[in-house]
Each structure stands twice: as C-alpha cells, then as structure tokens.
C-alpha atoms as a PDB file:
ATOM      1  CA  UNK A   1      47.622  41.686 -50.451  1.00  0.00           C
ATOM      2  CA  UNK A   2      47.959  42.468 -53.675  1.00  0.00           C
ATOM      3  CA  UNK A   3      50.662  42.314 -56.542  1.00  0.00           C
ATOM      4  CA  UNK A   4      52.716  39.857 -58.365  1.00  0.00           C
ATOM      5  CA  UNK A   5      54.703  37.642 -55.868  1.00  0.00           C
ATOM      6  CA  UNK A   6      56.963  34.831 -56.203  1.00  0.00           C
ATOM      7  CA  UNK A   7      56.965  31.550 -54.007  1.00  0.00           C
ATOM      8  CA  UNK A   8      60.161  29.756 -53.393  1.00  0.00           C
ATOM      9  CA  UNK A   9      61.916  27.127 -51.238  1.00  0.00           C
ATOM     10  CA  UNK A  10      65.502  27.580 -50.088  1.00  0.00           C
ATOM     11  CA  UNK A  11      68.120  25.134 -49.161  1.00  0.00           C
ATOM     12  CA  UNK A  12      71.411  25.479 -48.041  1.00  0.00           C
ATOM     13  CA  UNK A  13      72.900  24.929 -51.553  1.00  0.00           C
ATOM     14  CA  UNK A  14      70.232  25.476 -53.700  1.00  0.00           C
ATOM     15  CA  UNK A  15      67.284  27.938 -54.557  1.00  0.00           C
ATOM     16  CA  UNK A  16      63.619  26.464 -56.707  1.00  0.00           C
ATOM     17  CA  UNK A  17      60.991  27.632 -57.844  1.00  0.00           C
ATOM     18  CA  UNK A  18      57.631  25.005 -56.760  1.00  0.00           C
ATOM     19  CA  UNK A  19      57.155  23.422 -59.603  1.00  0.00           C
ATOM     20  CA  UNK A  20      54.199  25.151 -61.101  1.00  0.00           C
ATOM     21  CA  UNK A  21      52.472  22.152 -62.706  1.00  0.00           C
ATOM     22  CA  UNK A  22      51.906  20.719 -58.931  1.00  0.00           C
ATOM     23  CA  UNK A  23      50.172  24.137 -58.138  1.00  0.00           C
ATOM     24  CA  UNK A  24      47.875  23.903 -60.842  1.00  0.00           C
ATOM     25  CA  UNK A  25      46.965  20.230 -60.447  1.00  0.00           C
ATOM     26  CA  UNK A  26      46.377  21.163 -56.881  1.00  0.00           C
ATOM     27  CA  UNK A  27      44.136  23.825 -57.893  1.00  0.00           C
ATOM     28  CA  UNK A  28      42.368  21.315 -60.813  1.00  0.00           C
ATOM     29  CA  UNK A  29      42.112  18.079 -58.067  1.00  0.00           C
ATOM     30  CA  UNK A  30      40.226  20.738 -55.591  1.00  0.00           C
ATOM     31  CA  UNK A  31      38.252  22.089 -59.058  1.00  0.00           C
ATOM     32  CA  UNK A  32      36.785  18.341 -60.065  1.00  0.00           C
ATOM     33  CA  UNK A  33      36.353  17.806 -56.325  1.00  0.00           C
ATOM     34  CA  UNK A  34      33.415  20.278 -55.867  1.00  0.00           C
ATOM     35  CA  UNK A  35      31.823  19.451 -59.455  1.00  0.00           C
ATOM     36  CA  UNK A  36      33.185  22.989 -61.039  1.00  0.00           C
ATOM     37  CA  UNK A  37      33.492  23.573 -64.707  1.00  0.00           C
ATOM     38  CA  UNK A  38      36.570  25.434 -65.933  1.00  0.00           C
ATOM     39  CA  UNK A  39      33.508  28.186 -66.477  1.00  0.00           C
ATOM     40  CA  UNK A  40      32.415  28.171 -63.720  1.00  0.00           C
ATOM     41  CA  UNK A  41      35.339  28.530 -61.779  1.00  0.00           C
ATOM     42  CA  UNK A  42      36.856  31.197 -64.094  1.00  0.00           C
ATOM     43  CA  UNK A  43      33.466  33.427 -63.504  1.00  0.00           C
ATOM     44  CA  UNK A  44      34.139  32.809 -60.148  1.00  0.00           C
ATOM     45  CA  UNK A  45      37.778  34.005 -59.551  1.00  0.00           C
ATOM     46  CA  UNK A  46      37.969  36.954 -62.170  1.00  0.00           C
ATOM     47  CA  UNK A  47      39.473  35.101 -64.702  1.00  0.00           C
ATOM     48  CA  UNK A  48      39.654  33.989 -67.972  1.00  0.00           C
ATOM     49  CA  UNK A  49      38.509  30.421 -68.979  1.00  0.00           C
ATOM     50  CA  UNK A  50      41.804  30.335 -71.216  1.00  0.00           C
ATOM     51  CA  UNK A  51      44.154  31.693 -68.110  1.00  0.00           C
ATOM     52  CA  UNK A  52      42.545  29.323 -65.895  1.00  0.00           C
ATOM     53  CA  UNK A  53      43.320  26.320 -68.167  1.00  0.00           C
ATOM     54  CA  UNK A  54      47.151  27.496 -68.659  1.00  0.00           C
ATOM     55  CA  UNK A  55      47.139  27.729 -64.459  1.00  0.00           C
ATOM     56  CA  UNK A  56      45.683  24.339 -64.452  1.00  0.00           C
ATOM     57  CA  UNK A  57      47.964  22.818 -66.888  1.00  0.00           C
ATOM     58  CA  UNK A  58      51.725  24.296 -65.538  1.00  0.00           C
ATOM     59  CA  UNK A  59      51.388  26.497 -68.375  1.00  0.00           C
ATOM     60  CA  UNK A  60      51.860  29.872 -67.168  1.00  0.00           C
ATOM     61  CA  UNK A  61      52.126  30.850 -62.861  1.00  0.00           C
ATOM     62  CA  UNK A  62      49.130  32.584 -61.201  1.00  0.00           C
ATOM     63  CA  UNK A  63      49.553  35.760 -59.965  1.00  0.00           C
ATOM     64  CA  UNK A  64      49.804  36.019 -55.685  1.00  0.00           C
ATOM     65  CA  UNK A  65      46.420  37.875 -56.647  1.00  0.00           C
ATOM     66  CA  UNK A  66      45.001  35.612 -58.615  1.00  0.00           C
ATOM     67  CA  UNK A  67      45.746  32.649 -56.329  1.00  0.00           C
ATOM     68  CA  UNK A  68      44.160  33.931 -53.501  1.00  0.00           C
ATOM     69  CA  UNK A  69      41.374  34.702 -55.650  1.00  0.00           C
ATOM     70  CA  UNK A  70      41.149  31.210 -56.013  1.00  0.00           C
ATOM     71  CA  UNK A  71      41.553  30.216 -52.396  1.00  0.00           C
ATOM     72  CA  UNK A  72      39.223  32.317 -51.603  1.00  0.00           C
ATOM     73  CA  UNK A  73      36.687  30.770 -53.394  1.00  0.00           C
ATOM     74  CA  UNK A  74      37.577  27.125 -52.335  1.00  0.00           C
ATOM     75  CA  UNK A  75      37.966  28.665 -48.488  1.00  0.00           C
ATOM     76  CA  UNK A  76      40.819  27.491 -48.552  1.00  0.00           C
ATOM     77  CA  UNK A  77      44.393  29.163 -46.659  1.00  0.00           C
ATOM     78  CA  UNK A  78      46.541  30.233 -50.073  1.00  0.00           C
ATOM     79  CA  UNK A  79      49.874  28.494 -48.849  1.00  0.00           C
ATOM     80  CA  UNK A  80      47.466  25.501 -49.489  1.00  0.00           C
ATOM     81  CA  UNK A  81      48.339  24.600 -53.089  1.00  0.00           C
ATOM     82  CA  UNK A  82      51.989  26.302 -52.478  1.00  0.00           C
ATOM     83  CA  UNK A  83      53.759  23.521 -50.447  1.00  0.00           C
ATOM     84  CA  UNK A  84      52.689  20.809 -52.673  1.00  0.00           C
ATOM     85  CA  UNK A  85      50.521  17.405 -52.506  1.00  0.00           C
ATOM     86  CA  UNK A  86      53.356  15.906 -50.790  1.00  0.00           C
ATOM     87  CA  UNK A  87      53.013  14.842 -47.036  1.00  0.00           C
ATOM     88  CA  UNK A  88      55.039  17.153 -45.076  1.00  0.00           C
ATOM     89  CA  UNK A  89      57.452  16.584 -41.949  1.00  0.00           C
ATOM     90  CA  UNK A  90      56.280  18.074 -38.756  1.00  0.00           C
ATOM     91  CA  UNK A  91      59.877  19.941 -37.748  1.00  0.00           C
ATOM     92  CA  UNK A  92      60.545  22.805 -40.165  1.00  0.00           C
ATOM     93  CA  UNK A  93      64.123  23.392 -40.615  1.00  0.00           C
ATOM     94  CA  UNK A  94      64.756  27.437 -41.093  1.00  0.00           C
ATOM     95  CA  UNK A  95      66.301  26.903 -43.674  1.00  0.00           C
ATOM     96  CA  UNK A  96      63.499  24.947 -45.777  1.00  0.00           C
ATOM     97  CA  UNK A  97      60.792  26.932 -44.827  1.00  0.00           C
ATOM     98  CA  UNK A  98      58.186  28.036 -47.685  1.00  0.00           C
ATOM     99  CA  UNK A  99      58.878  31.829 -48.577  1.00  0.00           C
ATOM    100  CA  UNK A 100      56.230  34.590 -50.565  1.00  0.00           C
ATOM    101  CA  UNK A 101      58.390  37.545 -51.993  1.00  0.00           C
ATOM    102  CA  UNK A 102      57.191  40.577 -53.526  1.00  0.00           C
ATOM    103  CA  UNK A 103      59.563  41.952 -55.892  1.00  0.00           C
ATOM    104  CA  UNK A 104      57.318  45.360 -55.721  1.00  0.00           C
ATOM    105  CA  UNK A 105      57.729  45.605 -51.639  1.00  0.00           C
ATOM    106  CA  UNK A 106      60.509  45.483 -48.952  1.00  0.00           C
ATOM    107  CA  UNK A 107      58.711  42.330 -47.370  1.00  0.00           C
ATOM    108  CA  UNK A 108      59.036  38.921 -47.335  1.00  0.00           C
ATOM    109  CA  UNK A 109      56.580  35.991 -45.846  1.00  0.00           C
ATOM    110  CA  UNK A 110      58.192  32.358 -44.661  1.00  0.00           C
ATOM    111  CA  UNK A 111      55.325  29.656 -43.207  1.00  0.00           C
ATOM    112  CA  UNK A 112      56.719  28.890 -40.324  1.00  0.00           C
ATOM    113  CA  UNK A 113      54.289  25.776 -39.422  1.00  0.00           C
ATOM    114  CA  UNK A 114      55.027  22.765 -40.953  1.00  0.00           C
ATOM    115  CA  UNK A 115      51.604  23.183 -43.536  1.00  0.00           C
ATOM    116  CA  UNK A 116      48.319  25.130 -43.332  1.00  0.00           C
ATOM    117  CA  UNK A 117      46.010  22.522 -42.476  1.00  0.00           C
ATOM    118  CA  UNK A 118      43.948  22.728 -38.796  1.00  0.00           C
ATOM    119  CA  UNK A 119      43.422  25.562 -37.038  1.00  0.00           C
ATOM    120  CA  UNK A 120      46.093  28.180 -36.956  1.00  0.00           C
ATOM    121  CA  UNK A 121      49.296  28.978 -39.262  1.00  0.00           C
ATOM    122  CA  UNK A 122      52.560  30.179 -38.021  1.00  0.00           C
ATOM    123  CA  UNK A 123      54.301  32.945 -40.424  1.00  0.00           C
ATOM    124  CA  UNK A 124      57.462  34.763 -39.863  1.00  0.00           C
ATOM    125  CA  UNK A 125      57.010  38.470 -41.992  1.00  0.00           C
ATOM    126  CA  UNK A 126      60.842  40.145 -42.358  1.00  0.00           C
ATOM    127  CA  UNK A 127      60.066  43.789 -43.613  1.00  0.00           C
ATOM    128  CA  UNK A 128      63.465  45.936 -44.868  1.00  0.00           C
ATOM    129  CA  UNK A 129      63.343  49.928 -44.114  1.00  0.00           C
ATOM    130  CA  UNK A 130      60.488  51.522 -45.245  1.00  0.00           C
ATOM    131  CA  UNK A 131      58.265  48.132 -46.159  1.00  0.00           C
ATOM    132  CA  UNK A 132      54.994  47.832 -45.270  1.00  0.00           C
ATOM    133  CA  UNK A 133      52.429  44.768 -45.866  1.00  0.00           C
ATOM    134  CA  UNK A 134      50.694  47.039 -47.887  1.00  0.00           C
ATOM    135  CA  UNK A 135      49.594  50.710 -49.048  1.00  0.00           C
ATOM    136  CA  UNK A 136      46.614  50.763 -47.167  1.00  0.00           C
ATOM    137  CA  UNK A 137      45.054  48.385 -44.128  1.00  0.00           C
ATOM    138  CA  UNK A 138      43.424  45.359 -45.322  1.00  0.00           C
ATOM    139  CA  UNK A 139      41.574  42.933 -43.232  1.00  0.00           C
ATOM    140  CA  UNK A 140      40.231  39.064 -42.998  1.00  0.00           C
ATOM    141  CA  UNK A 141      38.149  37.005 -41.284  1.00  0.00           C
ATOM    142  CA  UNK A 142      40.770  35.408 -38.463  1.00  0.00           C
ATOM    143  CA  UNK A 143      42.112  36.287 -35.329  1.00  0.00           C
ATOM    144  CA  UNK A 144      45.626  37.443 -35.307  1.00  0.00           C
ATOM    145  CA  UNK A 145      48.487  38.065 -32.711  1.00  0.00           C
ATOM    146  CA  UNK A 146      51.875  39.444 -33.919  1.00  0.00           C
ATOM    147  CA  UNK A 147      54.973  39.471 -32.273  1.00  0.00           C
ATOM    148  CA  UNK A 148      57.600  41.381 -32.675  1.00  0.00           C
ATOM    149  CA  UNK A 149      61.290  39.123 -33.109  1.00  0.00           C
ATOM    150  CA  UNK A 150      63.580  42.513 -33.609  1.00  0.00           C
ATOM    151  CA  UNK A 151      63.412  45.310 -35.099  1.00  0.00           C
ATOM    152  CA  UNK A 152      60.563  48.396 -34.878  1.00  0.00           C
ATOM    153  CA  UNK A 153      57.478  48.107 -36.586  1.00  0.00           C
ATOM    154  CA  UNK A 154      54.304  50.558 -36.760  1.00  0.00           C
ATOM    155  CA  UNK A 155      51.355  48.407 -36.264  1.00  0.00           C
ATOM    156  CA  UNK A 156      48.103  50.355 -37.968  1.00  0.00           C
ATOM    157  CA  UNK A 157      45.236  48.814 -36.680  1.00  0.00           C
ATOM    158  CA  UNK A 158      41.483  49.869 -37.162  1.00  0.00           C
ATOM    159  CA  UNK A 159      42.648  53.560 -37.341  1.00  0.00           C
ATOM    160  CA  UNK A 160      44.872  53.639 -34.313  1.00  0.00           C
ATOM    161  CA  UNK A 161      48.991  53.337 -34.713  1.00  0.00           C
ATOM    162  CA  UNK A 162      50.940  51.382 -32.011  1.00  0.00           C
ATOM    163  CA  UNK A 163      54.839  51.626 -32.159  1.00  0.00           C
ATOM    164  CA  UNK A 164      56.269  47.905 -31.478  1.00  0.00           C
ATOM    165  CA  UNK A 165      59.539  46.641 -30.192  1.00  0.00           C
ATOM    166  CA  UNK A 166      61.252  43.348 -29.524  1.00  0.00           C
ATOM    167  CA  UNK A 167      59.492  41.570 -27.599  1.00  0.00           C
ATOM    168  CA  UNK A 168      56.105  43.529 -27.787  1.00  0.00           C
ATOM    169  CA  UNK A 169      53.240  42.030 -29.425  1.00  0.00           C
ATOM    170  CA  UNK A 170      49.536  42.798 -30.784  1.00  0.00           C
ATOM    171  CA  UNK A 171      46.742  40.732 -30.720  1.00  0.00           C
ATOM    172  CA  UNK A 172      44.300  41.769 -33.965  1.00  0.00           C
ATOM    173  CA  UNK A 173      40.513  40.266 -34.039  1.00  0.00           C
ATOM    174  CA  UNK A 174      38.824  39.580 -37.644  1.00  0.00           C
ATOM    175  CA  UNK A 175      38.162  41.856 -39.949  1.00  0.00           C
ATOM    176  CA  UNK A 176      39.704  44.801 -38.379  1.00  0.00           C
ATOM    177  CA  UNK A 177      41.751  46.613 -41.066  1.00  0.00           C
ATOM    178  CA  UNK A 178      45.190  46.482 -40.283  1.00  0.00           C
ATOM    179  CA  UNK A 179      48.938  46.935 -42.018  1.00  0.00           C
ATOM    180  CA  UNK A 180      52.656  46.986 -40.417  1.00  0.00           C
ATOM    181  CA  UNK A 181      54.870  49.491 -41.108  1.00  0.00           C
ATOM    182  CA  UNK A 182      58.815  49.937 -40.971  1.00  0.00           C
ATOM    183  CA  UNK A 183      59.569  52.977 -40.236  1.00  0.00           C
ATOM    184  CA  UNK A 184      62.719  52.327 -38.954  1.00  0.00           C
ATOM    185  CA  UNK A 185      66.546  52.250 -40.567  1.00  0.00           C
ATOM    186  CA  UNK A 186      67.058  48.276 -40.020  1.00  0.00           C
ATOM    187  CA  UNK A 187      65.451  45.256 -41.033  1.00  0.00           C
ATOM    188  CA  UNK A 188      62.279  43.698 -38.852  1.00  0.00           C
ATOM    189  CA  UNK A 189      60.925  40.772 -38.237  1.00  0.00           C
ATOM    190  CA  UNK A 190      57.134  39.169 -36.948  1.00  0.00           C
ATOM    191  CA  UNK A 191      55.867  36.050 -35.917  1.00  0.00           C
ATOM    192  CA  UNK A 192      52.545  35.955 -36.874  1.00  0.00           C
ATOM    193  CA  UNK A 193      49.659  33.629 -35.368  1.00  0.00           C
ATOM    194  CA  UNK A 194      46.326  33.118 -37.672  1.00  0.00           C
ATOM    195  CA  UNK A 195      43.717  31.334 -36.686  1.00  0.00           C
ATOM    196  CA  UNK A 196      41.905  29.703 -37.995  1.00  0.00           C
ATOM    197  CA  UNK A 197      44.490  29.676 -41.670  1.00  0.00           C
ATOM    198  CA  UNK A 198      43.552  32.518 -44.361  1.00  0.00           C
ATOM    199  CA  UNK A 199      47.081  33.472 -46.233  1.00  0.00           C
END
C-alpha cells in the first residue's frame, strides 16, 4: 500500500486520533532494542535522520508509507506500534476496533483481532464503489484467505480475475500479486486472514 493514511479509534461517543507520541516511542523502544543509531535506522527506512527524530519524538505523524517502511525493517506487522504499548483485552467490541483510512481511496481497514502478535491477524477491509486496495497488485510474504461479508468484489490475483459474492471466499499464497476491486454500485466488505501478521 501506498499513500498517506490516517489511523483512528472510534467509540460510540467519541472519535481520536492514537496519540502520536506513543507511536513514536514504540518505534524508538524497538530502535534502542536492536542497538540502532537514529543513522542507521534512517538509512535504513528511506528517511531522513531529522524526520526520523520528529517521528520518534511525537513531533510530526509518519506517513502509512513510511511506517511500514519501518516495520518492515524491524519484521514487524505495521498495526504493531498502532494499537499502543498498552495490554489489550481479548474481545474486540465493533465498535472499538483499530481503523486505517485513506483519504486518497474508497477503502477502509479495521483489525479485527484483538492485536497483531502470534501467528495470524484478523482484518475487516470495507471498500465504497469503485475502491480498490490499490492501482496495481501488490504482494507479501503471508498466506491469505479473504472472505467475502456482502457486497461484490473483483479479486485480481497473479493475473487471473475472480468475481466474489457473499459468502464466497479466496485463499491467496505469499507473494502472489494480488488487489480487490469494487466494481459494483454498493459498499463491500472482507474478512481477511494473514498469517503469519504483515499489515
């Protein structure tokens, strides 16, 4: 994925932003951890020792891009330094769940599973008419399986286009390129399974 996103928690009577300092002393604790240098990390992730810092420090909000960036390089799932150091209930209540929007694209991500720790991550994907998870396929190195809640969705997978209903579902194995697609004129929605975490 690419693009500026923005992360936020819902409650019944309230909308926040994560507080951005707790994302970047997430990101510094995991830093110090492995022995990295500002530097070193920076080199690392595409980024600027100063921008790094400001991450670090609350000081400005990464980019989605530049966060996974920085996952990446700690192999570690993204949602990772979204929910928080805080120890986190097993139940989920759907209306508390951890949400990625793009403000560029008709989609928005909710983490289902109650963190992003072990092996798997539950995500729900809601995708308005005409969204797409992206302009072209893009791929990763976990297993996948998909399932359709309502709606119509295109899935593109490694070249080949399967049309999806309620109830259908899609099993996709690492690394195959692969995007959904609304073609339709109402909303759908996805349950997604990845295993083991990577978003």
């Amino acid at each position: 994925m690419t693009g500026e996103a923005q992360v936020i928690v819902e409650g019944p009577d309230e909308e926040r932003i994560p507080d951005a300092a707790s994302i970047g002393e997430g990101i510094r604790r995991e830093r110090l951890r492995r022995g990295l240098t500002l530097a070193q990390l920076a080199s690392q992730v595409n980024l600027t020792v100063s921008a790094l810092s400001q991450i670090e420090r609350g000081a400005s909000d990464p980019s989605i891009s530049s966060l996974r960036r920085i996952a990446q390089a700690f192999d570690l799932p993204m949602f990772q330094f979204m929910i928080g150091t805080a120890q986190r209930e097993v139940v989920v209540r759907r209306d508390r769940r951890t949400k990625l929007n793009f403000p560029d694209r008709e989609l928005e991500y909710e983490l289902v599973s109650a963190d992003t720790s072990g092996e798997f991550e539950v995500l729900s994907l809601a995708i308005a008419p005409g969204g797409s998870t992206g302009a072209t396929p893009n791929g990763h190195a976990s297993e996948e399986c998909a399932v359709v809640l309502r709606g119509d969705v295109v899935a593109e997978v490694a070249g080949q286009t399967y049309a999806l209903g309620p109830g259908d579902s899609i099993k996709i194995h690492r690394e195959l390129l692969h995007r959904f697609t609304n073609e339709s004129a109402a909303d759908a929605e996805l349950l997604i399974i990845i295993s083991p975490p990577t978003f």
